[in-house]
N, C-alpha and C. Protein backbone atom coordinates (compact mmCIF):
# COMPACT_ATOMS: atom_id res chain seq x y z
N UNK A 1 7.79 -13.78 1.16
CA UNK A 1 6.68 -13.86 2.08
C UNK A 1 6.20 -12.46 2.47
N UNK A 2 7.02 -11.27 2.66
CA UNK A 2 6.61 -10.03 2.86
C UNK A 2 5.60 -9.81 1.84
N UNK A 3 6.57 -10.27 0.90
CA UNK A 3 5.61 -8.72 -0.26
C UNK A 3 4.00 -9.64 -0.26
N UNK A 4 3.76 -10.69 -0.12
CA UNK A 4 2.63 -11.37 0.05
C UNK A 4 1.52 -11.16 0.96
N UNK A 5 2.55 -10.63 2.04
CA UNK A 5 1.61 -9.82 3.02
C UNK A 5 1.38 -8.64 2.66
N UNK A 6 2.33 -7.10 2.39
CA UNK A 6 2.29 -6.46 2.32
C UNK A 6 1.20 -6.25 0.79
N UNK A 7 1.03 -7.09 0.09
CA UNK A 7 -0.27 -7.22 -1.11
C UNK A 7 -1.46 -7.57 -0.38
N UNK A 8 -1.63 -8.21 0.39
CA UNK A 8 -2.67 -8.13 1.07
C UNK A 8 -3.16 -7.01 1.98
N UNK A 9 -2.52 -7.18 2.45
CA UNK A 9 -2.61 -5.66 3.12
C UNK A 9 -3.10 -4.36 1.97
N UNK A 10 -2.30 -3.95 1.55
CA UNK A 10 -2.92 -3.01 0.25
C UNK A 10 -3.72 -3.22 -0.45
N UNK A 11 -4.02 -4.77 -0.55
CA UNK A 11 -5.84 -4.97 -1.48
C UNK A 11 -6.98 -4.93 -0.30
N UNK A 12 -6.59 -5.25 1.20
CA UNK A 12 -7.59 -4.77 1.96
C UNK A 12 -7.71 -3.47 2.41
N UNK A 13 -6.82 -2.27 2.51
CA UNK A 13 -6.92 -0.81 2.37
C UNK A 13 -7.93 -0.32 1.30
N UNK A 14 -7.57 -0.64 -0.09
CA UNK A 14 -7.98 -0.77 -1.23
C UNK A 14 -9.32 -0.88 -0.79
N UNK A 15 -10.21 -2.15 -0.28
CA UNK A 15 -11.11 -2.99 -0.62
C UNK A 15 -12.01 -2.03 0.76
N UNK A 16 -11.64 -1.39 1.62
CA UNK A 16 -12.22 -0.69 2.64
C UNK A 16 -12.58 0.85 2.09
N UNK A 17 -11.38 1.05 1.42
CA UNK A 17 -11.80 2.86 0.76
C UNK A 17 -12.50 2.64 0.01
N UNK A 18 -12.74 1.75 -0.90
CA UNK A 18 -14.04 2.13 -2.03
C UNK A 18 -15.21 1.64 -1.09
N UNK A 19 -14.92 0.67 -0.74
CA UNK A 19 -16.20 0.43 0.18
C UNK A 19 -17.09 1.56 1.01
N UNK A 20 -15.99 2.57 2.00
CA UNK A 20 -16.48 3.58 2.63
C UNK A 20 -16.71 4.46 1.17
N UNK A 21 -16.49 4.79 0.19
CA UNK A 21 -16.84 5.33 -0.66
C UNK A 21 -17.94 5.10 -1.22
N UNK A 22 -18.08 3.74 -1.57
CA UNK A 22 -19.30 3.49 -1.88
C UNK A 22 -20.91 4.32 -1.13
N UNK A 23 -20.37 3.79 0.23
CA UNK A 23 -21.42 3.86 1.69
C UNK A 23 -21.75 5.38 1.64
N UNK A 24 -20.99 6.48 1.16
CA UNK A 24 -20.94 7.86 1.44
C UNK A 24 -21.59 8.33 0.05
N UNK A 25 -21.03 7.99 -1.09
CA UNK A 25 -21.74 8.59 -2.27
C UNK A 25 -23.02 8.21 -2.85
N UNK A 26 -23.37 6.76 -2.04
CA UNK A 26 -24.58 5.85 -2.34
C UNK A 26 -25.83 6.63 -2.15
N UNK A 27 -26.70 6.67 -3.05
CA UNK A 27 -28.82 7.31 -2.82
C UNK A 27 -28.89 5.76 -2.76
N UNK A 28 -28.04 4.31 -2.53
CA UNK A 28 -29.03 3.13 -2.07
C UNK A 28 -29.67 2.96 -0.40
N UNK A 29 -30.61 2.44 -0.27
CA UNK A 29 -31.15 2.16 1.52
C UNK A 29 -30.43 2.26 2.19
N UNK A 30 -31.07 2.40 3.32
CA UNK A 30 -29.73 2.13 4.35
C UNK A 30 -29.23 0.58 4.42
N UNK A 31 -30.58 -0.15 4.23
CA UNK A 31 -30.33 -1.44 4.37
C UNK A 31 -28.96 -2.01 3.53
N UNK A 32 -29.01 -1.40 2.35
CA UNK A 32 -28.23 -1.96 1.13
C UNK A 32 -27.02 -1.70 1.59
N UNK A 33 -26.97 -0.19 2.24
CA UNK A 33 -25.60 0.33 2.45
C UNK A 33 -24.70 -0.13 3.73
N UNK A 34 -25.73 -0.91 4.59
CA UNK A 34 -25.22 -1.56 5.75
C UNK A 34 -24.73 -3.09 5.45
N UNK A 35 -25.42 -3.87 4.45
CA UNK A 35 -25.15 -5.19 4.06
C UNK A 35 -23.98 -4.89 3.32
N UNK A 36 -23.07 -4.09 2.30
CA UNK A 36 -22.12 -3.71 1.96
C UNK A 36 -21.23 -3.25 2.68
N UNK A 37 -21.39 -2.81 4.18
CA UNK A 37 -20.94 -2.33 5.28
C UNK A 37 -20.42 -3.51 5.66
N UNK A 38 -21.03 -4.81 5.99
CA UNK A 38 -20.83 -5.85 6.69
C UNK A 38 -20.17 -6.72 5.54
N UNK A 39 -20.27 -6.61 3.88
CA UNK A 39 -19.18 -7.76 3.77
C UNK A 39 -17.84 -7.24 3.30
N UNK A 40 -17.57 -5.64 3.65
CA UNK A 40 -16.43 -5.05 3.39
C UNK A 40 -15.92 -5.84 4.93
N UNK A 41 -16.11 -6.00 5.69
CA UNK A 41 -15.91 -6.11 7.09
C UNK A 41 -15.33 -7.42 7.63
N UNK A 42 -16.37 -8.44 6.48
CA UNK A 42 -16.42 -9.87 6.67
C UNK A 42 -14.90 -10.16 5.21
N UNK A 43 -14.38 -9.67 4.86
CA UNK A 43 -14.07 -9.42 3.82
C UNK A 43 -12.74 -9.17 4.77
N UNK A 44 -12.29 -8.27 4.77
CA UNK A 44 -11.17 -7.99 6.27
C UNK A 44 -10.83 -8.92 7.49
N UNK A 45 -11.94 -9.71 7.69
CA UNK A 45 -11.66 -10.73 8.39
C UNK A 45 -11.29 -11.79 7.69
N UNK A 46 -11.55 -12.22 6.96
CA UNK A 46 -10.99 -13.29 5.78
C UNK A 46 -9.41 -13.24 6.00
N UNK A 47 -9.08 -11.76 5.32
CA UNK A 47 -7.72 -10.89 5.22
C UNK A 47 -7.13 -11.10 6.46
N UNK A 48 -7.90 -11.50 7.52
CA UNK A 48 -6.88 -11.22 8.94
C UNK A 48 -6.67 -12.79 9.23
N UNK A 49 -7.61 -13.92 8.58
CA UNK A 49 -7.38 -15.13 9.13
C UNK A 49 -6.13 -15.51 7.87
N UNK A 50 -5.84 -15.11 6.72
CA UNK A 50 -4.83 -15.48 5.52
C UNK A 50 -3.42 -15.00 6.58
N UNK A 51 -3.60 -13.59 7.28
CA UNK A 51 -2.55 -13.61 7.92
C UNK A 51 -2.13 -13.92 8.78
N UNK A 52 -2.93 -14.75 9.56
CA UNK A 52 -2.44 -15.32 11.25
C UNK A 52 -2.18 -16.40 10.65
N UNK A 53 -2.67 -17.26 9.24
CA UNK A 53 -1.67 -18.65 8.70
C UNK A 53 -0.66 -18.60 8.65
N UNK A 54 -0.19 -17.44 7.55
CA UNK A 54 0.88 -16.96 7.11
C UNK A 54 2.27 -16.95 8.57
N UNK A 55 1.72 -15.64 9.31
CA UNK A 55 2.24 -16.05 10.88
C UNK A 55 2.39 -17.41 11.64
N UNK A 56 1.37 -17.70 11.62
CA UNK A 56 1.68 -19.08 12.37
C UNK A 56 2.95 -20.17 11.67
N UNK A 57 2.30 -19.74 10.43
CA UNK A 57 3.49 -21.05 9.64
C UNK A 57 4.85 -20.54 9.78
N UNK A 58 4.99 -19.07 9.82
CA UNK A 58 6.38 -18.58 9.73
C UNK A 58 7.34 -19.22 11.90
N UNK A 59 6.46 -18.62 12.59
CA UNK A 59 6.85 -18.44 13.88
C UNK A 59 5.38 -18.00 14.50
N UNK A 60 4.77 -18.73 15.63
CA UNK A 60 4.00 -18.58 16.67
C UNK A 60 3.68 -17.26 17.16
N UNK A 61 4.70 -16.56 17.17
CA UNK A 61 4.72 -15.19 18.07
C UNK A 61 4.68 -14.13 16.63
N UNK A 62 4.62 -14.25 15.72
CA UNK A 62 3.88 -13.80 14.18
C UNK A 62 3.02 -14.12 13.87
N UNK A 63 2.01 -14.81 15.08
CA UNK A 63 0.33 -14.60 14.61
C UNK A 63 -0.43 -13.63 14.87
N UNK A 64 0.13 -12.50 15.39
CA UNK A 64 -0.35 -11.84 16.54
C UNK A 64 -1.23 -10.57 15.19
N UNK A 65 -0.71 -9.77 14.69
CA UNK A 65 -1.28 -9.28 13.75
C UNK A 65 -2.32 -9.69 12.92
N UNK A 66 -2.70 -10.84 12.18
CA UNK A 66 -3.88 -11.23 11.62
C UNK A 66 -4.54 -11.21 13.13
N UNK A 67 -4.47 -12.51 14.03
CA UNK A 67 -5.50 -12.66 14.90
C UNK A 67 -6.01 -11.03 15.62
N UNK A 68 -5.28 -10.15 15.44
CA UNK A 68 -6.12 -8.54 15.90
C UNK A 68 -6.70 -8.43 15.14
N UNK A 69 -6.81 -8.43 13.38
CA UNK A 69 -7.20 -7.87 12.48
C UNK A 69 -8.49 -8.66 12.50
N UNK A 70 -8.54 -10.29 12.86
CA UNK A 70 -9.91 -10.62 12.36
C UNK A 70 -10.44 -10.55 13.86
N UNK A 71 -9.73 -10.27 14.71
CA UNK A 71 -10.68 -10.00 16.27
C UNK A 71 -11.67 -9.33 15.95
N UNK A 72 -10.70 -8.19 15.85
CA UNK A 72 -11.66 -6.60 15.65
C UNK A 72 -12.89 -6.73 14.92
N UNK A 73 -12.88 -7.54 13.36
CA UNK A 73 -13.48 -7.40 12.78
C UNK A 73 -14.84 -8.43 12.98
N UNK A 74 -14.59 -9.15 13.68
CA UNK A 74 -15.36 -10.50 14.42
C UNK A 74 -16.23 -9.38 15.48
N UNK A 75 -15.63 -8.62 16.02
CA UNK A 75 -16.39 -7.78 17.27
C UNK A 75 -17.35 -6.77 16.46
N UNK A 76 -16.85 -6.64 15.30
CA UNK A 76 -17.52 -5.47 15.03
C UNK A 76 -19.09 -6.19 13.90
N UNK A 77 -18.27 -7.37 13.61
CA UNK A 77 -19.57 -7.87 12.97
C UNK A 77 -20.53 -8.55 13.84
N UNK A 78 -20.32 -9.22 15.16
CA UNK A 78 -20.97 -9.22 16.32
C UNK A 78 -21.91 -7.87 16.81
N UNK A 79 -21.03 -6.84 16.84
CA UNK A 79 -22.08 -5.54 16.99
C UNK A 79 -23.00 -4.85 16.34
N UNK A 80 -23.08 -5.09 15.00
CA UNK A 80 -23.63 -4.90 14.14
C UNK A 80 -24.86 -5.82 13.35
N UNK A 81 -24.98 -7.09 14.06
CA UNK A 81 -25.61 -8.13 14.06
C UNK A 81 -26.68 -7.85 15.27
N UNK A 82 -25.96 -7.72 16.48
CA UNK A 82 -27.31 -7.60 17.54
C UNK A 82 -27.58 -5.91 17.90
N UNK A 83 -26.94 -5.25 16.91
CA UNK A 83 -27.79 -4.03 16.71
C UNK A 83 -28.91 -3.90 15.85
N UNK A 84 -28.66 -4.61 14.66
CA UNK A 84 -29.63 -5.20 14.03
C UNK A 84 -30.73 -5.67 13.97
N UNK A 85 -30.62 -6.66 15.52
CA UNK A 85 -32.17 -7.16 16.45
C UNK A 85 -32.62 -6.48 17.02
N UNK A 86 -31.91 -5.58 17.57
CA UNK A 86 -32.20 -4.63 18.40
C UNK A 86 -33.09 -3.25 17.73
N UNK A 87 -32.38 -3.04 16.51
CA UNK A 87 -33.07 -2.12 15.85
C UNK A 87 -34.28 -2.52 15.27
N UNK A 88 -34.83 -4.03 15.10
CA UNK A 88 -35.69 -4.63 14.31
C UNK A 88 -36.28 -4.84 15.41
N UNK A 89 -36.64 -5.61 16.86
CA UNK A 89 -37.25 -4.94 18.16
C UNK A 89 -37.64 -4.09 17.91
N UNK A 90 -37.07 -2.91 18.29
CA UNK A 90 -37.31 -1.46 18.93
C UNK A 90 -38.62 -0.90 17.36
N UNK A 91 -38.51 -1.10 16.54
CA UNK A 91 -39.20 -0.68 15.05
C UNK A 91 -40.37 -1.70 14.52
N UNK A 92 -40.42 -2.77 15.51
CA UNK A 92 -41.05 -3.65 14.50
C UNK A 92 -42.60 -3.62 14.87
């Protein structure tokens, strides 16, 4: 069961560095580079709900790690959504 996590874990490290790599070496829009922004993100949250199963099924008090991982990433795709309106407001 570790190493199952600990593979996940390293394909979502993995799956975030090329991503920020992508975002940094990219001449694409911003638009392009923000929608790649958001499913590296949505993508990590996936990764955080596989591990609060994993937790839960093992012991209750081993959910605690996924459910941070897809919090965070739930907040941050929340912020980035009504910045979005906000920026499309303020420009439109």
């Amino acid at each position: 069961m570790r190493s199952k996590i600990g593979f996940l874990i390293g394909l979502a490290q993995r799956i975030v560095r090329l991503t920020g790599h992508r975002l940094i070496s990219s001449r694409t829009s911003f638009a392009a580079r923000m929608a790649l922004l958001a499913a590296g993100v949505g993508l990590v949250w996936v990764i955080g709900r596989i591990l609060y199963v994993f937790g839960y099924a093992r012991a209750v008090k081993d959910r605690g790690p996924g459910f941070a991982i897809q919090a965070l990433a739930t907040i941050a795709l929340w912020v980035g959504a009504f910045g979005t309106i906000v920026w499309r407001l303020v420009h439109a």
